[in-house]
PDB file of N, CA and C in Angstrom:
ATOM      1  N   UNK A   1      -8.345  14.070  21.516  1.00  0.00           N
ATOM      2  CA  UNK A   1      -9.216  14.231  20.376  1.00  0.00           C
ATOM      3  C   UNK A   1      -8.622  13.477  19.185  1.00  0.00           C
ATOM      4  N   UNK A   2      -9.143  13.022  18.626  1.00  0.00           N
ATOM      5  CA  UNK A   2      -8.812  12.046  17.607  1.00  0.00           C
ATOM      6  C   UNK A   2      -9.292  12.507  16.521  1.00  0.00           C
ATOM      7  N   UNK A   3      -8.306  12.503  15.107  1.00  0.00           N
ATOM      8  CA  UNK A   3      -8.050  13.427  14.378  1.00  0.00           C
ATOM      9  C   UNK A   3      -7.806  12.425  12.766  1.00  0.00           C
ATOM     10  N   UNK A   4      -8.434  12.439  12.049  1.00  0.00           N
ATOM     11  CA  UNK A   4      -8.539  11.863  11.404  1.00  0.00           C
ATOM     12  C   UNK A   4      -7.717  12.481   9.732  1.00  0.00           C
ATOM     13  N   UNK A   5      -6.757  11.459   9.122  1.00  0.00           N
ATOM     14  CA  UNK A   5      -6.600  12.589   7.974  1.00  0.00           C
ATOM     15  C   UNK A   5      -7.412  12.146   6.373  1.00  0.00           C
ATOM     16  N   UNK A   6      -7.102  12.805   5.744  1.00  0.00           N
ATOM     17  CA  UNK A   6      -7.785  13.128   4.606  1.00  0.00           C
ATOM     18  C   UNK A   6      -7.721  11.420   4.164  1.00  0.00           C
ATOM     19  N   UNK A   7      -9.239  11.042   3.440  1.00  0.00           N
ATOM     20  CA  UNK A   7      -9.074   9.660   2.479  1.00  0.00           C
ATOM     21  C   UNK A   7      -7.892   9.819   1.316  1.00  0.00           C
ATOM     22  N   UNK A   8      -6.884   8.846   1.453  1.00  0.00           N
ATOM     23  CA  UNK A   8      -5.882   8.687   0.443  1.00  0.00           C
ATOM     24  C   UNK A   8      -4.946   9.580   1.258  1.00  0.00           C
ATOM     25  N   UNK A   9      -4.501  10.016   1.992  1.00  0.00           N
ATOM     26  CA  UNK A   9      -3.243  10.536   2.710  1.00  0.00           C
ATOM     27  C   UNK A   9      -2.084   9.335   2.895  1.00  0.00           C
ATOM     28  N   UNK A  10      -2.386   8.679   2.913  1.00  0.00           N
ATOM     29  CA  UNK A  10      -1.334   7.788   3.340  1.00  0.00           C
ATOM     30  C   UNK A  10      -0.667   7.067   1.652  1.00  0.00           C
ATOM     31  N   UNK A  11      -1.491   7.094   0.850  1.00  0.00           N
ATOM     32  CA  UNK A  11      -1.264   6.656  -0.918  1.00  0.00           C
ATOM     33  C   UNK A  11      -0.614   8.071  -0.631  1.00  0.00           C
ATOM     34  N   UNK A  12      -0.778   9.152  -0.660  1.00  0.00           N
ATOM     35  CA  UNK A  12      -0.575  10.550  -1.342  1.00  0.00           C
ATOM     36  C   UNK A  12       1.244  10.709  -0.585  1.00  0.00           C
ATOM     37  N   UNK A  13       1.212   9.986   1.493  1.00  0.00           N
ATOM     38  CA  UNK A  13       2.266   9.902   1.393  1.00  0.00           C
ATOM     39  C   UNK A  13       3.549   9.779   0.960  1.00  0.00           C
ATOM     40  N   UNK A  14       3.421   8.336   0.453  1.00  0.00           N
ATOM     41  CA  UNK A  14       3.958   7.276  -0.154  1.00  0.00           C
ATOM     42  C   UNK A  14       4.624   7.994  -1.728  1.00  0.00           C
ATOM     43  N   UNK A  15       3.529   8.251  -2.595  1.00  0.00           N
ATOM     44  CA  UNK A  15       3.563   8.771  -3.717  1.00  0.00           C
ATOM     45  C   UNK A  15       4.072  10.176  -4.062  1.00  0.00           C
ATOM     46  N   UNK A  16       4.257  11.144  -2.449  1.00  0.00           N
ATOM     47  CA  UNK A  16       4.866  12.258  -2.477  1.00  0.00           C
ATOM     48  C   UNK A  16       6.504  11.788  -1.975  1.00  0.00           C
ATOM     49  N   UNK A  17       6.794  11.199  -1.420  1.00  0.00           N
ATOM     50  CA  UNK A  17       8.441  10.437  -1.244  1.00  0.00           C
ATOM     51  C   UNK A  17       8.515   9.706  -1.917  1.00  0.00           C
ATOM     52  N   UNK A  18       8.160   9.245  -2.746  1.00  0.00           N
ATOM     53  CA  UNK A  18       8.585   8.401  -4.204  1.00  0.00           C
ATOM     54  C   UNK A  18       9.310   9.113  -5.201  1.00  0.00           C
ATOM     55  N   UNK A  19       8.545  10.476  -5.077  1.00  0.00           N
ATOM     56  CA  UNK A  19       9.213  11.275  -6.454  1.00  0.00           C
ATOM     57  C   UNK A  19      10.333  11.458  -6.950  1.00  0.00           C
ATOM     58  N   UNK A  20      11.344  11.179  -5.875  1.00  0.00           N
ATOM     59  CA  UNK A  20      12.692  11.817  -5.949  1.00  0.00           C
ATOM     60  C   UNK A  20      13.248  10.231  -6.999  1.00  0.00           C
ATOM     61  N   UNK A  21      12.725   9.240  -7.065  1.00  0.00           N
ATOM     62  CA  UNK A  21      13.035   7.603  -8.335  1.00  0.00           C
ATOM     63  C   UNK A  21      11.764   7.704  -8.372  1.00  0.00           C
ATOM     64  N   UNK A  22      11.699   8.553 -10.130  1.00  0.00           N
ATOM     65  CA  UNK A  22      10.524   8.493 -11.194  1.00  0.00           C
ATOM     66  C   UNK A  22       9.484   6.839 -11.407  1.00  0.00           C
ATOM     67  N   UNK A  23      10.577   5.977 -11.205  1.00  0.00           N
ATOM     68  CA  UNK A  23      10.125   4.951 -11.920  1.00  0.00           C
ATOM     69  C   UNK A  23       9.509   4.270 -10.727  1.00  0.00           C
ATOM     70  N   UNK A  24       9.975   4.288  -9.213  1.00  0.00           N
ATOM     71  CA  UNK A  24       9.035   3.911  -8.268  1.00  0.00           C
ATOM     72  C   UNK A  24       7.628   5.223  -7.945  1.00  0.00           C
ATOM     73  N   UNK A  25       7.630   6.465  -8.647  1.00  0.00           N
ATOM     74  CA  UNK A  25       6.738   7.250  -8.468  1.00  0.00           C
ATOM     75  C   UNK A  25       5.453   6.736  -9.107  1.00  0.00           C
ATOM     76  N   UNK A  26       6.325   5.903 -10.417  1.00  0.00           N
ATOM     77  CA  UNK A  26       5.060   5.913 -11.659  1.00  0.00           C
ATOM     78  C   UNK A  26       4.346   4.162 -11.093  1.00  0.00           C
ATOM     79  N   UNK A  27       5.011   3.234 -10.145  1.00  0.00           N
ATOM     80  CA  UNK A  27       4.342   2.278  -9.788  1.00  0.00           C
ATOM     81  C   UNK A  27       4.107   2.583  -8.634  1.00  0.00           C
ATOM     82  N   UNK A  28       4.150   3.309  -7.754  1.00  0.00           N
ATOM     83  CA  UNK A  28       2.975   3.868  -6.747  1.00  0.00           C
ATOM     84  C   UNK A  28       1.864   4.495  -7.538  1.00  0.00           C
ATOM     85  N   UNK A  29       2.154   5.297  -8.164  1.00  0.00           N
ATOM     86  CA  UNK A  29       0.734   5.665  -8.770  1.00  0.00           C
ATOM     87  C   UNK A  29       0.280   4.564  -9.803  1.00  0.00           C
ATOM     88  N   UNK A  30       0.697   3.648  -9.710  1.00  0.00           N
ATOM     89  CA  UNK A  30       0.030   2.657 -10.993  1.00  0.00           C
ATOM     90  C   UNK A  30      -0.549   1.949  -9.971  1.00  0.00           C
ATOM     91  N   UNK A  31      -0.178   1.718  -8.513  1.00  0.00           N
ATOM     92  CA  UNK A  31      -0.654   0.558  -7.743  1.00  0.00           C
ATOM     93  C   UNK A  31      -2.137   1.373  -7.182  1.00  0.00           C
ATOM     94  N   UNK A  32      -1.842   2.195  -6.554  1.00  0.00           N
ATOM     95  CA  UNK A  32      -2.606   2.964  -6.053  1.00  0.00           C
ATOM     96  C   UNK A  32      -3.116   4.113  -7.014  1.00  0.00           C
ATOM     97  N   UNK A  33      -3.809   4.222  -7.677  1.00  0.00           N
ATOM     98  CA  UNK A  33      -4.263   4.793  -8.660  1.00  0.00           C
ATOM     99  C   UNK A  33      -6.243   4.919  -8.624  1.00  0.00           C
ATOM    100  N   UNK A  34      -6.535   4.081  -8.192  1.00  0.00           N
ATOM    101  CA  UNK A  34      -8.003   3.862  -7.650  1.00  0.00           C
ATOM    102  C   UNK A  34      -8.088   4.903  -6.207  1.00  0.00           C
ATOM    103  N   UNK A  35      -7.285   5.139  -5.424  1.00  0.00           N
ATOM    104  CA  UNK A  35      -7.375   6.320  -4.866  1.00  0.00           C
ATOM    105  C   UNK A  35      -7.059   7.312  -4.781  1.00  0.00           C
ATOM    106  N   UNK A  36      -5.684   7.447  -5.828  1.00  0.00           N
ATOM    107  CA  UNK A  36      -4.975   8.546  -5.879  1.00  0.00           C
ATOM    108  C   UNK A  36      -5.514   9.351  -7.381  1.00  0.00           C
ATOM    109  N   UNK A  37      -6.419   8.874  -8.154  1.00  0.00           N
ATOM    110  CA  UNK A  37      -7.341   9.777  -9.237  1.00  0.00           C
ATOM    111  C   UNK A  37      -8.506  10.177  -8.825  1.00  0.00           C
ATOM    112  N   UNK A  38      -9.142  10.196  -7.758  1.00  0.00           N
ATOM    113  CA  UNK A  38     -10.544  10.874  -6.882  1.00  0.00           C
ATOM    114  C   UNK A  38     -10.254  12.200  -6.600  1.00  0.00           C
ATOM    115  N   UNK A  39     -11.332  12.767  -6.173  1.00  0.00           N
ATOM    116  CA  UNK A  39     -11.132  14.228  -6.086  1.00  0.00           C
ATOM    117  C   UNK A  39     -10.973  14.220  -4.307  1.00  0.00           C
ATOM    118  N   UNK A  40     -10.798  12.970  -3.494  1.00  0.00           N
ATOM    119  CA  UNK A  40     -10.143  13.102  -2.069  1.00  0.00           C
ATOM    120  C   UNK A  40      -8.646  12.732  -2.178  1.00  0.00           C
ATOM    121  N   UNK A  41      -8.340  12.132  -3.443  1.00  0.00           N
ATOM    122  CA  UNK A  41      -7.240  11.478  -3.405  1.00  0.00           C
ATOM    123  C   UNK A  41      -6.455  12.682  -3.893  1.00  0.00           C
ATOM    124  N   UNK A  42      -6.599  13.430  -5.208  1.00  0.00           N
ATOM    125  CA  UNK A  42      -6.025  14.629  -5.373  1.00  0.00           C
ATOM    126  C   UNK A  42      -6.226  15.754  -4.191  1.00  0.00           C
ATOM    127  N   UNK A  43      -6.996  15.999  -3.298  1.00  0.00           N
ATOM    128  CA  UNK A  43      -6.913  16.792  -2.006  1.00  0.00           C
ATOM    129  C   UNK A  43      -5.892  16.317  -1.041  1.00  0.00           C
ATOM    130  N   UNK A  44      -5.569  14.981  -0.505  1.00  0.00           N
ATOM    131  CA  UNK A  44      -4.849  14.507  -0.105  1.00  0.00           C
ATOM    132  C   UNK A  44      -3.719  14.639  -0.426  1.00  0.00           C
ATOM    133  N   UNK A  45      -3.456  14.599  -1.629  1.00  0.00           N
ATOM    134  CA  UNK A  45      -2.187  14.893  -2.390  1.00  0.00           C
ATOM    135  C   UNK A  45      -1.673  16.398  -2.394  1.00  0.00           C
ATOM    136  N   UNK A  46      -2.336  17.114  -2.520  1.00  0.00           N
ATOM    137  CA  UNK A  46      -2.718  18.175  -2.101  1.00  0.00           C
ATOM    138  C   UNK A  46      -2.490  18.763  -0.622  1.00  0.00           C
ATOM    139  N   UNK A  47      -2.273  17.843   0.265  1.00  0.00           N
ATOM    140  CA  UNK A  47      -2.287  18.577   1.647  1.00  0.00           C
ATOM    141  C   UNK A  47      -0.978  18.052   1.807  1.00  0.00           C
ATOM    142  N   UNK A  48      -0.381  16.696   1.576  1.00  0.00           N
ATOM    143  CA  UNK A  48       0.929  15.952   1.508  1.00  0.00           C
ATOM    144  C   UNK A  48       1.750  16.799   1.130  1.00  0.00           C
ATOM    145  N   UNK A  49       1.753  17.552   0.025  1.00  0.00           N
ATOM    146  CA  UNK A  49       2.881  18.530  -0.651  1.00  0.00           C
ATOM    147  C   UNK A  49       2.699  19.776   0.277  1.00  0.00           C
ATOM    148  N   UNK A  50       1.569  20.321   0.202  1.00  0.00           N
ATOM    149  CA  UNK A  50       1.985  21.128   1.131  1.00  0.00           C
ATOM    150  C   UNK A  50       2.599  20.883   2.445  1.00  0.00           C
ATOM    151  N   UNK A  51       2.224  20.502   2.600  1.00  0.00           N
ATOM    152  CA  UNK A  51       3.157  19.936   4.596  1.00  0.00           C
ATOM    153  C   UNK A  51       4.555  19.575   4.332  1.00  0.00           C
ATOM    154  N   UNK A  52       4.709  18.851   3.100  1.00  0.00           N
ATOM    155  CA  UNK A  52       6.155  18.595   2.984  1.00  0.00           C
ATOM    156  C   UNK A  52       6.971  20.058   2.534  1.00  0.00           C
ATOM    157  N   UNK A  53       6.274  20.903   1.487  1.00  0.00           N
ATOM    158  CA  UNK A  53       6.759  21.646   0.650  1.00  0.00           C
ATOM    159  C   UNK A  53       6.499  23.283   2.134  1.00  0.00           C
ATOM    160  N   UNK A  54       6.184  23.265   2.950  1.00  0.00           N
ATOM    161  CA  UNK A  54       6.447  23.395   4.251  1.00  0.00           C
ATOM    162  C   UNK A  54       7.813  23.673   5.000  1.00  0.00           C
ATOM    163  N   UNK A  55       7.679  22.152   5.093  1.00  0.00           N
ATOM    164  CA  UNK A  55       9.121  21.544   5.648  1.00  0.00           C
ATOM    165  C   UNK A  55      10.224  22.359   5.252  1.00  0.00           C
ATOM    166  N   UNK A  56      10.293  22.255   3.540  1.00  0.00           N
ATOM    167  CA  UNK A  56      11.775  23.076   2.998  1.00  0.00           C
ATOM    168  C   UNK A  56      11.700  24.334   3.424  1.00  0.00           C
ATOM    169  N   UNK A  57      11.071  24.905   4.045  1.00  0.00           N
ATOM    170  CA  UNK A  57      11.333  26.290   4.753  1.00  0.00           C
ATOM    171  C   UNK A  57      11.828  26.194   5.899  1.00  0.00           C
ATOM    172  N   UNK A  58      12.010  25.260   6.471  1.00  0.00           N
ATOM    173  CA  UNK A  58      12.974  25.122   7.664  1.00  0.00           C
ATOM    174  C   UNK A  58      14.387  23.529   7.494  1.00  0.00           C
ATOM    175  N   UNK A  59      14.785  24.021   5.938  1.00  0.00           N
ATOM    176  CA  UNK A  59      15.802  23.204   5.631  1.00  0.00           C
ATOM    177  C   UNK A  59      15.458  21.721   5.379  1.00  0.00           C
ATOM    178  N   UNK A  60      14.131  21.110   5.657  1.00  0.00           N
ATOM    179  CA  UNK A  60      13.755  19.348   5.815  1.00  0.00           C
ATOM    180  C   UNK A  60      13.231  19.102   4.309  1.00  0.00           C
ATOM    181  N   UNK A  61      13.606  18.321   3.546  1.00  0.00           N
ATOM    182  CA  UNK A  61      12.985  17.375   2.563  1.00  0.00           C
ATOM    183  C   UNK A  61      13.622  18.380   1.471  1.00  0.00           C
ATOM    184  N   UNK A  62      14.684  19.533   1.640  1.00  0.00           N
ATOM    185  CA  UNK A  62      15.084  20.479   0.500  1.00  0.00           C
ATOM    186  C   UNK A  62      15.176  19.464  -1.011  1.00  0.00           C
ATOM    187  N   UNK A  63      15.655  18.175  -1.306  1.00  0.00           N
ATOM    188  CA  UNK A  63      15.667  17.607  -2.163  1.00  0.00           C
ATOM    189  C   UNK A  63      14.075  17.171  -2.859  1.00  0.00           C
ATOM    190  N   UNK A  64      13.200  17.153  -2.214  1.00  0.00           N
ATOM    191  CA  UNK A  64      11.333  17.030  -2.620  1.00  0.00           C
ATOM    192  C   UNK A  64      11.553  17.987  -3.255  1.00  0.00           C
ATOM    193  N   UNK A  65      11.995  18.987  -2.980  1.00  0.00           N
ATOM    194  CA  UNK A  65      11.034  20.494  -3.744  1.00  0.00           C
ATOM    195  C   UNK A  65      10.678  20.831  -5.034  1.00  0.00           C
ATOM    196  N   UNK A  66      11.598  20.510  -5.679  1.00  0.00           N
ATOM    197  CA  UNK A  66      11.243  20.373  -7.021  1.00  0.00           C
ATOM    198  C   UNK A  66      10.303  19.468  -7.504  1.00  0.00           C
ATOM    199  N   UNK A  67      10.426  18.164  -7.587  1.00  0.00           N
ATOM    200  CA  UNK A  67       9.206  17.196  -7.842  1.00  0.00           C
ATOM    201  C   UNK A  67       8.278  17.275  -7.005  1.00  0.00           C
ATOM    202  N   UNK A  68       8.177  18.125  -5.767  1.00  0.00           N
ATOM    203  CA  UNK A  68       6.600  18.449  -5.318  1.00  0.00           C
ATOM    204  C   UNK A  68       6.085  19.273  -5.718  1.00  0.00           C
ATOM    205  N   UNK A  69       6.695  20.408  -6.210  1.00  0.00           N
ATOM    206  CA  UNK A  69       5.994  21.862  -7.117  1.00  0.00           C
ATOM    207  C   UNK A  69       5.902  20.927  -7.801  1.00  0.00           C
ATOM    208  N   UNK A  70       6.297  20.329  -9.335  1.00  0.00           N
ATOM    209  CA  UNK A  70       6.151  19.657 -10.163  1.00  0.00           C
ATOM    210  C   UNK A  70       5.002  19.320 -10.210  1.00  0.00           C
ATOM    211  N   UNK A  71       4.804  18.172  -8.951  1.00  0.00           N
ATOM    212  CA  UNK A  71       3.317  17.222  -9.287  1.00  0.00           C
ATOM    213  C   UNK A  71       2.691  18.208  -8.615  1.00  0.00           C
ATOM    214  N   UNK A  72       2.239  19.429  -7.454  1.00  0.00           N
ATOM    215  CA  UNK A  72       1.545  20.532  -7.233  1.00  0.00           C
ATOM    216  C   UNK A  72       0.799  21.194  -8.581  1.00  0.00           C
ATOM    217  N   UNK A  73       2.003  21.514  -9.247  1.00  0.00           N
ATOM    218  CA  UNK A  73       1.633  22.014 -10.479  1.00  0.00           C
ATOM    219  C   UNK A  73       0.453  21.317 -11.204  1.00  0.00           C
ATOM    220  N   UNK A  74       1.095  19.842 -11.766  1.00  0.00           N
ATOM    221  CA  UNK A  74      -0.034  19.124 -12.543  1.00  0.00           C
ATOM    222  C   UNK A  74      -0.975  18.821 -12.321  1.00  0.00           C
ATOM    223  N   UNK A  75      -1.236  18.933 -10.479  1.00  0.00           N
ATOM    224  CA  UNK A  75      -2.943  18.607  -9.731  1.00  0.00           C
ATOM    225  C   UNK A  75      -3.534  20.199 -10.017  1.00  0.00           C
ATOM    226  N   UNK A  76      -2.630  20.835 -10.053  1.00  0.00           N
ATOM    227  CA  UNK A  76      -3.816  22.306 -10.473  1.00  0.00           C
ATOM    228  C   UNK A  76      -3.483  22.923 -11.118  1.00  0.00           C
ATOM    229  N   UNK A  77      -2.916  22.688 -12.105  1.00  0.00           N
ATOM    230  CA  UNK A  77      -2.940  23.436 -13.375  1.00  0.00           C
ATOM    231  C   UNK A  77      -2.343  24.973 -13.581  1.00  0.00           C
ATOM    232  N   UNK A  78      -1.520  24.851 -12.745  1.00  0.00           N
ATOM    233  CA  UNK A  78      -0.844  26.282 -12.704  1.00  0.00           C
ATOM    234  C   UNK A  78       0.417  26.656 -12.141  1.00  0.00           C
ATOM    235  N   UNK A  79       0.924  27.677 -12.510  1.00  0.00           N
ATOM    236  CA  UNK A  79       2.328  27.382 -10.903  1.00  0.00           C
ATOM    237  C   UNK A  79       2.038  27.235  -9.698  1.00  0.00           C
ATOM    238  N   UNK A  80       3.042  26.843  -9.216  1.00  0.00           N
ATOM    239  CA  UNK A  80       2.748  27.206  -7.695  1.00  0.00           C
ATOM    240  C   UNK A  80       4.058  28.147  -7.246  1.00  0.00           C
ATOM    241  N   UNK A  81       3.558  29.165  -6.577  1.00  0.00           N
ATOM    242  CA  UNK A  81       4.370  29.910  -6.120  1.00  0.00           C
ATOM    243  C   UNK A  81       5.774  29.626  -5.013  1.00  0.00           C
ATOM    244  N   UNK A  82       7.036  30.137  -5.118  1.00  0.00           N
ATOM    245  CA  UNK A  82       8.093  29.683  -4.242  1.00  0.00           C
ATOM    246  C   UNK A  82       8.046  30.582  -3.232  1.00  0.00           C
ATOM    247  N   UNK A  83       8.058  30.201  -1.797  1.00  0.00           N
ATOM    248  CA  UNK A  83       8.196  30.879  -0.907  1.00  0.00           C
ATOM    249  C   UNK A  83       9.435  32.283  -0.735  1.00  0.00           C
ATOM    250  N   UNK A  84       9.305  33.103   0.277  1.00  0.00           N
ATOM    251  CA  UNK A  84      10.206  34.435  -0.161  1.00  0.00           C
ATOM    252  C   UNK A  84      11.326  34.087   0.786  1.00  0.00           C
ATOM    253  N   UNK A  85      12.416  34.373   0.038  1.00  0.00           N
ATOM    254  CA  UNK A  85      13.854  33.992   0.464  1.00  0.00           C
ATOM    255  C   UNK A  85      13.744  34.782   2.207  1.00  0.00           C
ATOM    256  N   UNK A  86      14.532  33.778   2.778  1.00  0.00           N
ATOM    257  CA  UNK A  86      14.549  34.069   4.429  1.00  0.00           C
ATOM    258  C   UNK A  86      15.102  36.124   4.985  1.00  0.00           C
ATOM    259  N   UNK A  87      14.420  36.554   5.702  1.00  0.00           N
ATOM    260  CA  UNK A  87      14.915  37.495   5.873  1.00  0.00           C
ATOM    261  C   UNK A  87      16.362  37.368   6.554  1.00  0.00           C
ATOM    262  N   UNK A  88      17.314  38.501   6.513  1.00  0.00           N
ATOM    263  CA  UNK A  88      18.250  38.390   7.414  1.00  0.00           C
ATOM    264  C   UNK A  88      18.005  38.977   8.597  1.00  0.00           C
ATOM    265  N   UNK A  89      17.298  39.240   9.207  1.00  0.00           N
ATOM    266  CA  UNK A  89      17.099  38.784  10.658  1.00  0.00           C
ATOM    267  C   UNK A  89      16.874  37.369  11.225  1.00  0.00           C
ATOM    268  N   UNK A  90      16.134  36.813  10.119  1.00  0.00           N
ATOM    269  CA  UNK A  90      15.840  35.281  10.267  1.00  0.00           C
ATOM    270  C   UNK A  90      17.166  34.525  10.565  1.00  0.00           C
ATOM    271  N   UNK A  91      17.862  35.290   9.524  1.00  0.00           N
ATOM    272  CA  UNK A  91      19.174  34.491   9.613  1.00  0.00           C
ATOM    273  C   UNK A  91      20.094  34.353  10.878  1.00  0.00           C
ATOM    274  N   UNK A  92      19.980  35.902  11.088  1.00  0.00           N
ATOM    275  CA  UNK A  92      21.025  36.242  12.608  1.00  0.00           C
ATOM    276  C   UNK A  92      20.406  35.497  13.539  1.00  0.00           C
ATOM    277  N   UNK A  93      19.377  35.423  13.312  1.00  0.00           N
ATOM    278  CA  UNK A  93      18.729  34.986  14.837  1.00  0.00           C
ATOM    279  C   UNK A  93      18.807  33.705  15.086  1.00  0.00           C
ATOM    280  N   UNK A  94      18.921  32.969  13.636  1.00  0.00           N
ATOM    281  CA  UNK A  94      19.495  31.403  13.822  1.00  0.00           C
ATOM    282  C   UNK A  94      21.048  31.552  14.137  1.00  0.00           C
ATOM    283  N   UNK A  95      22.170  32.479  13.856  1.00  0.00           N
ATOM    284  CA  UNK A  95      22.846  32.155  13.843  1.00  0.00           C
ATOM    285  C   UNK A  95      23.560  32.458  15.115  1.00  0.00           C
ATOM    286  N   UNK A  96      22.555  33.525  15.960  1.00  0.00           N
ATOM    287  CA  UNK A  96      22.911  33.680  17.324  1.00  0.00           C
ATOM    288  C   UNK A  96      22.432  32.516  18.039  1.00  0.00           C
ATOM    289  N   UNK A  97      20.945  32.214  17.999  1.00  0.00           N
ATOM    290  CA  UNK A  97      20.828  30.911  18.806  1.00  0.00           C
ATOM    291  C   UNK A  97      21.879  30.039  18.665  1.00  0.00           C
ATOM    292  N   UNK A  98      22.531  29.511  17.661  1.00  0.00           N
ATOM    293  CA  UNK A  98      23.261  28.322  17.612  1.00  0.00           C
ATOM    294  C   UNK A  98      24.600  28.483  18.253  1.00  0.00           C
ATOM    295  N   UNK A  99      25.014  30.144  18.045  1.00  0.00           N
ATOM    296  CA  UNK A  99      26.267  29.993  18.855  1.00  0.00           C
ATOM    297  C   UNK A  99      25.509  29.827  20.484  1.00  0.00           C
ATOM    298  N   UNK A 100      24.703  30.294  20.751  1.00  0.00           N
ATOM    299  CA  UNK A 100      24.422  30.400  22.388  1.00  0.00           C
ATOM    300  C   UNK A 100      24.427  28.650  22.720  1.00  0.00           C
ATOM    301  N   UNK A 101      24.208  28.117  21.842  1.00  0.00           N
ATOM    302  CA  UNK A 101      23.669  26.725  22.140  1.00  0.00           C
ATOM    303  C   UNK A 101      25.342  25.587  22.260  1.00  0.00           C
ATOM    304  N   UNK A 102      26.427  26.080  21.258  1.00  0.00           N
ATOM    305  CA  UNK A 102      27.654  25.913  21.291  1.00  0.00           C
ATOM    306  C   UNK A 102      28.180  26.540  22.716  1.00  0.00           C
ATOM    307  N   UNK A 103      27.910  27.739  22.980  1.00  0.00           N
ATOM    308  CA  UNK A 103      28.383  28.397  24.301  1.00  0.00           C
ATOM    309  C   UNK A 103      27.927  27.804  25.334  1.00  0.00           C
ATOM    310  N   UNK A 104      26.261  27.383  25.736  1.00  0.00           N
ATOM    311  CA  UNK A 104      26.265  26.169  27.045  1.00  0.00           C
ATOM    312  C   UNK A 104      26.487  24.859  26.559  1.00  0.00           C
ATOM    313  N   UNK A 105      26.934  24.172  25.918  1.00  0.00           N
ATOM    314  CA  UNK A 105      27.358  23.063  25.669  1.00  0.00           C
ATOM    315  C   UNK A 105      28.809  23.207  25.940  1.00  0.00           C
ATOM    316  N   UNK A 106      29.632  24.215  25.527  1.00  0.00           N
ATOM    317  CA  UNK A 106      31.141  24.418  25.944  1.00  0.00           C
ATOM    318  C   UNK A 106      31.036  24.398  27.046  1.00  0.00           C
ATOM    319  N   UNK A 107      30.536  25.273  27.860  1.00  0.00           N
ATOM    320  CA  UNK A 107      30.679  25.653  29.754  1.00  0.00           C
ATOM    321  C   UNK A 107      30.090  24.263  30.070  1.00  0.00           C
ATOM    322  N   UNK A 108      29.817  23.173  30.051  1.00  0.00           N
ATOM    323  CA  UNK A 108      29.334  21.981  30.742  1.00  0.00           C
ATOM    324  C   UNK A 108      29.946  20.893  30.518  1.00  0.00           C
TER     325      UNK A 108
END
């Protein structure tokens, strides 16, 4: 099945991994700006942060997070809420898998 993503996902990409050097953020959005000011281009942008801002819940892109709430924020006008700190079961349970995973890697 072939799956198509949002118009401007791929600008919204680009322009959501830019953030972390302001000054290549502000000429992606200066280049691409004809799609990234539409109301698909802000949805897009919109689905980009989330998926990335995602990610930092399983440790990936932890350095985005801030400049993706950031520009989250300024596409809608409000906070955006931070996810709830990991339970500690969450924790043990990573920290048992990983020894089990050290333990068959030792025996082999």
């Amino acid at each position: 099945m072939l799956r198509l993503a949002p118009t401007g996902y791929d600008a919204a990409v680009l322009h959501s991994h830019s953030l972390l050097t302001p000054s290549v953020a502000a000429c992606v959005r200066r280049e691409l700006e004809d799609v990234l000011n539409t109301p698909e281009g802000r949805y897009a942008e919109l689905a980009v942060i989330t998926q990335l801002l995602h990610s930092t819940t399983h440790s990936d892109n932890l350095e985005l997070a801030k400049p993706l709430r950031h520009r989250a924020e300024r596409l809608l006008g409000r906070a955006v809420p931070h996810p709830p700190p990991p339970l500690l079961a969450d924790l043990l349970a990573t920290v048992e898998s990983t020894e089990d995973v050290l333990r068959r890697a030792l025996r082999t």
